[in-house]
N, C-alpha and C. Protein backbone atom coordinates (compact mmCIF):
# COMPACT_ATOMS: atom_id res chain seq x y z
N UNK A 1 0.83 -1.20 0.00
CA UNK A 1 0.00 0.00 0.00
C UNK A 1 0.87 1.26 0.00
N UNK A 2 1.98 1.51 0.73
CA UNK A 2 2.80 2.60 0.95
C UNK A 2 3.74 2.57 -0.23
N UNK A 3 4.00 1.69 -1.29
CA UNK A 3 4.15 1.61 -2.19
C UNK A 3 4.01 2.30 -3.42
N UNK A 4 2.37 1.87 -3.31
CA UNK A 4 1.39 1.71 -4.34
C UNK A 4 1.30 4.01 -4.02
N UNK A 5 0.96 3.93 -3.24
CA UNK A 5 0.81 5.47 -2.77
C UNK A 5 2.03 6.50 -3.23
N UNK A 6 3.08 5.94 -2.61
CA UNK A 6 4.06 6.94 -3.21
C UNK A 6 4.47 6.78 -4.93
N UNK A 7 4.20 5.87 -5.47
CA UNK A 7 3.89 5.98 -6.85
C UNK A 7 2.83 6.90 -7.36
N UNK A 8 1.56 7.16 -6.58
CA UNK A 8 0.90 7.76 -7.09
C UNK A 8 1.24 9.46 -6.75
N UNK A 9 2.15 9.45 -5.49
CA UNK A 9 2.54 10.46 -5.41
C UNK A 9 2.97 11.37 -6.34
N UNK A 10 4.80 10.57 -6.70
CA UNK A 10 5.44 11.20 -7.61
C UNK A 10 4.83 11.05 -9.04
N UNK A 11 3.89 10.55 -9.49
CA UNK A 11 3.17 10.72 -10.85
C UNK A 11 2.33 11.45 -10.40
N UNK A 12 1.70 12.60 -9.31
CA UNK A 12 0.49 13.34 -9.23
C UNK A 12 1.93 14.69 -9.47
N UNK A 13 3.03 14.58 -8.72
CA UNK A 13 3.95 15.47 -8.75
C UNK A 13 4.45 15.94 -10.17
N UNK A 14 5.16 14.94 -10.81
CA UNK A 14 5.20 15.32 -12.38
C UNK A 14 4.25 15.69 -12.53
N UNK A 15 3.02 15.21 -12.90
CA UNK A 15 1.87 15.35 -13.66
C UNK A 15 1.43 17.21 -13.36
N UNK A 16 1.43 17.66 -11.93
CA UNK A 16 1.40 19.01 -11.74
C UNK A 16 3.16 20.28 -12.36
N UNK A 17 3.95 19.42 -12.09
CA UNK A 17 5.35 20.33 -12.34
C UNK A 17 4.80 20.68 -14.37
N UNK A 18 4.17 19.35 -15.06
CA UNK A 18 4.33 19.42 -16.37
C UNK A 18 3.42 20.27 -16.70
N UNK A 19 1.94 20.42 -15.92
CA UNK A 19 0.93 20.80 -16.19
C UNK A 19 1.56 22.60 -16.19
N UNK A 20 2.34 22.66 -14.53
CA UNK A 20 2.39 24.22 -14.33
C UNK A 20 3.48 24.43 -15.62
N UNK A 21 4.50 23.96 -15.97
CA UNK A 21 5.50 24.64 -16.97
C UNK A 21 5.00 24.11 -18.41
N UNK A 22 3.68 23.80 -18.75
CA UNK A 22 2.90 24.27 -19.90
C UNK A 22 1.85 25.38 -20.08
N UNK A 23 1.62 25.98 -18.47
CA UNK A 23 0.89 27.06 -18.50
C UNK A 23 1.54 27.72 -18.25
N UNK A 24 2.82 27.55 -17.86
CA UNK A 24 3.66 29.05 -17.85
C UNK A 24 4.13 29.58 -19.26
N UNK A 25 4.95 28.67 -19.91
CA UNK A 25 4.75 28.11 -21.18
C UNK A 25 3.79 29.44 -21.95
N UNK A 26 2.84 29.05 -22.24
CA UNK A 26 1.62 29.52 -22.88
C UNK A 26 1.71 31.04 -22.07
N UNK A 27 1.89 31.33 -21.07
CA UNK A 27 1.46 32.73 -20.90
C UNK A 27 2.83 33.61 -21.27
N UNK A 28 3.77 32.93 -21.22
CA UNK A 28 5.18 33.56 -21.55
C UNK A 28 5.28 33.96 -22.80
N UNK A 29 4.58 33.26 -24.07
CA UNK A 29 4.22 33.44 -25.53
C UNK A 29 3.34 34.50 -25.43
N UNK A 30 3.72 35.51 -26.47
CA UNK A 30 3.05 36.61 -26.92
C UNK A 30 2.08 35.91 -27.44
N UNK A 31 1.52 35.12 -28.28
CA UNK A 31 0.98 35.31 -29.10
C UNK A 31 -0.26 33.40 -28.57
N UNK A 32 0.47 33.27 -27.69
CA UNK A 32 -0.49 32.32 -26.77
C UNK A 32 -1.78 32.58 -26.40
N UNK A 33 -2.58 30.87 -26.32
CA UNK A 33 -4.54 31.28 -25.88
C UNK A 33 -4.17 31.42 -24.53
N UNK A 34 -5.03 32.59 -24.05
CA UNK A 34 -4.81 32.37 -23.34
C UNK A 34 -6.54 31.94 -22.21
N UNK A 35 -6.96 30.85 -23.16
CA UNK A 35 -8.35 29.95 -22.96
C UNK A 35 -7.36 28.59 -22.20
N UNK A 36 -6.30 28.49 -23.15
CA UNK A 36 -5.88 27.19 -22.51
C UNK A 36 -4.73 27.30 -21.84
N UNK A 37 -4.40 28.69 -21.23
CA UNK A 37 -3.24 28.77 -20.12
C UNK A 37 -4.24 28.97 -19.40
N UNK A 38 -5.46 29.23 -18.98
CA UNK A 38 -6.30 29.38 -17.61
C UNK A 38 -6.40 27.83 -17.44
N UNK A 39 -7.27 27.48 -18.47
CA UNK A 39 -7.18 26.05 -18.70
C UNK A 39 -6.36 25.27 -17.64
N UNK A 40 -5.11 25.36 -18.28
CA UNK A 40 -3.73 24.87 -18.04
C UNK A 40 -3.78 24.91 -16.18
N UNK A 41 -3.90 26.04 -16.41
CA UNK A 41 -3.59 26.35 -14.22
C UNK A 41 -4.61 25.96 -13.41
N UNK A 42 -6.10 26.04 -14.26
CA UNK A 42 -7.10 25.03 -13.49
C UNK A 42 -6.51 23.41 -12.86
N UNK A 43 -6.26 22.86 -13.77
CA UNK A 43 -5.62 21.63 -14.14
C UNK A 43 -4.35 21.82 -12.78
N UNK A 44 -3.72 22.74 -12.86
CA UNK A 44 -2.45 21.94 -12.23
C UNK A 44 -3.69 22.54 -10.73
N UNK A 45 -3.98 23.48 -9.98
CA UNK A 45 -4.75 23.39 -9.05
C UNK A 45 -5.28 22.07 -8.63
N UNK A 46 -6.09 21.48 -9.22
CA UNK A 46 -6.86 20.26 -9.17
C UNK A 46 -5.90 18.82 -9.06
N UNK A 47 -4.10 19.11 -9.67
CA UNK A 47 -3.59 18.03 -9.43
C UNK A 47 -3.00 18.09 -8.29
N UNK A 48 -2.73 19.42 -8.06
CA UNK A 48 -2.21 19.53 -6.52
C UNK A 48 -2.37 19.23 -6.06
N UNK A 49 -3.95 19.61 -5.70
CA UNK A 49 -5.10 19.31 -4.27
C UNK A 49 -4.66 17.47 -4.50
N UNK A 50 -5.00 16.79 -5.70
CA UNK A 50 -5.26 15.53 -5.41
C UNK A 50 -3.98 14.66 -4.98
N UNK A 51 -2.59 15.64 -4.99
CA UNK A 51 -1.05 15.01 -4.63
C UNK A 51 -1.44 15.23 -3.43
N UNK A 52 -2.10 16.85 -2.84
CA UNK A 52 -1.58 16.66 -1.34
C UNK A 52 -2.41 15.20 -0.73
N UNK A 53 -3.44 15.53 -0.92
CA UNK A 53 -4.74 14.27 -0.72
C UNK A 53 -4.10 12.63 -0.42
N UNK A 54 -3.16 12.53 -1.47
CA UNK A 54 -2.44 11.26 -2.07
C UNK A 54 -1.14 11.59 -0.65
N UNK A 55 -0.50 12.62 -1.10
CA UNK A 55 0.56 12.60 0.43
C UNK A 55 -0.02 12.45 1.94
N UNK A 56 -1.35 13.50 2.14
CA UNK A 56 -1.76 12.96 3.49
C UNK A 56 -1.79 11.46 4.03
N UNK A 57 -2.76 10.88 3.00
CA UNK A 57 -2.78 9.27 2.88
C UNK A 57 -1.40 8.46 3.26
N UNK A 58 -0.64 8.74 2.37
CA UNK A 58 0.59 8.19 2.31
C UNK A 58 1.30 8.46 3.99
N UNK A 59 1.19 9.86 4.14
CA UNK A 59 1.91 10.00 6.11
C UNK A 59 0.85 8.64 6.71
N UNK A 60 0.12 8.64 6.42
CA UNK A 60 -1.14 7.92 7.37
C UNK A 60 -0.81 6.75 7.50
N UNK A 61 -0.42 6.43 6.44
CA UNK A 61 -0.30 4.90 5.69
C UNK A 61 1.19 4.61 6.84
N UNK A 62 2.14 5.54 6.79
CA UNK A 62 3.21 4.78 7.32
C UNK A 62 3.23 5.10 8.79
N UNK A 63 2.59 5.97 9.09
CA UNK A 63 2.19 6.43 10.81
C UNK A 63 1.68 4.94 11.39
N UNK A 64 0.75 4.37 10.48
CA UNK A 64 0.21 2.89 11.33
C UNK A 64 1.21 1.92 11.10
């Protein structure tokens, strides 16, 4: 289980680092939507929340 968790960790972690430096990405371009750099930062918000979610678990997991 503590395993299985910190895998999902560091893939919620990439998954937010890639999300934020494609919306930074996009807003750094002049000539960027900027429909899908809001987009973009919705997205990494929502992966955050679900890493920390995934890390709380994970302290929990090895606390017992």
């Amino acid at each position: 289980m503590i395993t299985f968790l910190t895998i999902l960790v560091v893939i919620g972690m990439v998954a937010t680092l890639g999300t934020l430096f494609a919306g930074m990405l996009g807003l750094t371009k002049g000539d960027g939507n900027p429909q899908r750099s809001n987009k973009l930062m919705q997205w990494r918000v929502i992966l955050q929340g679900v890493t920390l979610v995934l890390f709380t678990l994970l302290l929990f997991a090895m606390r017992h």
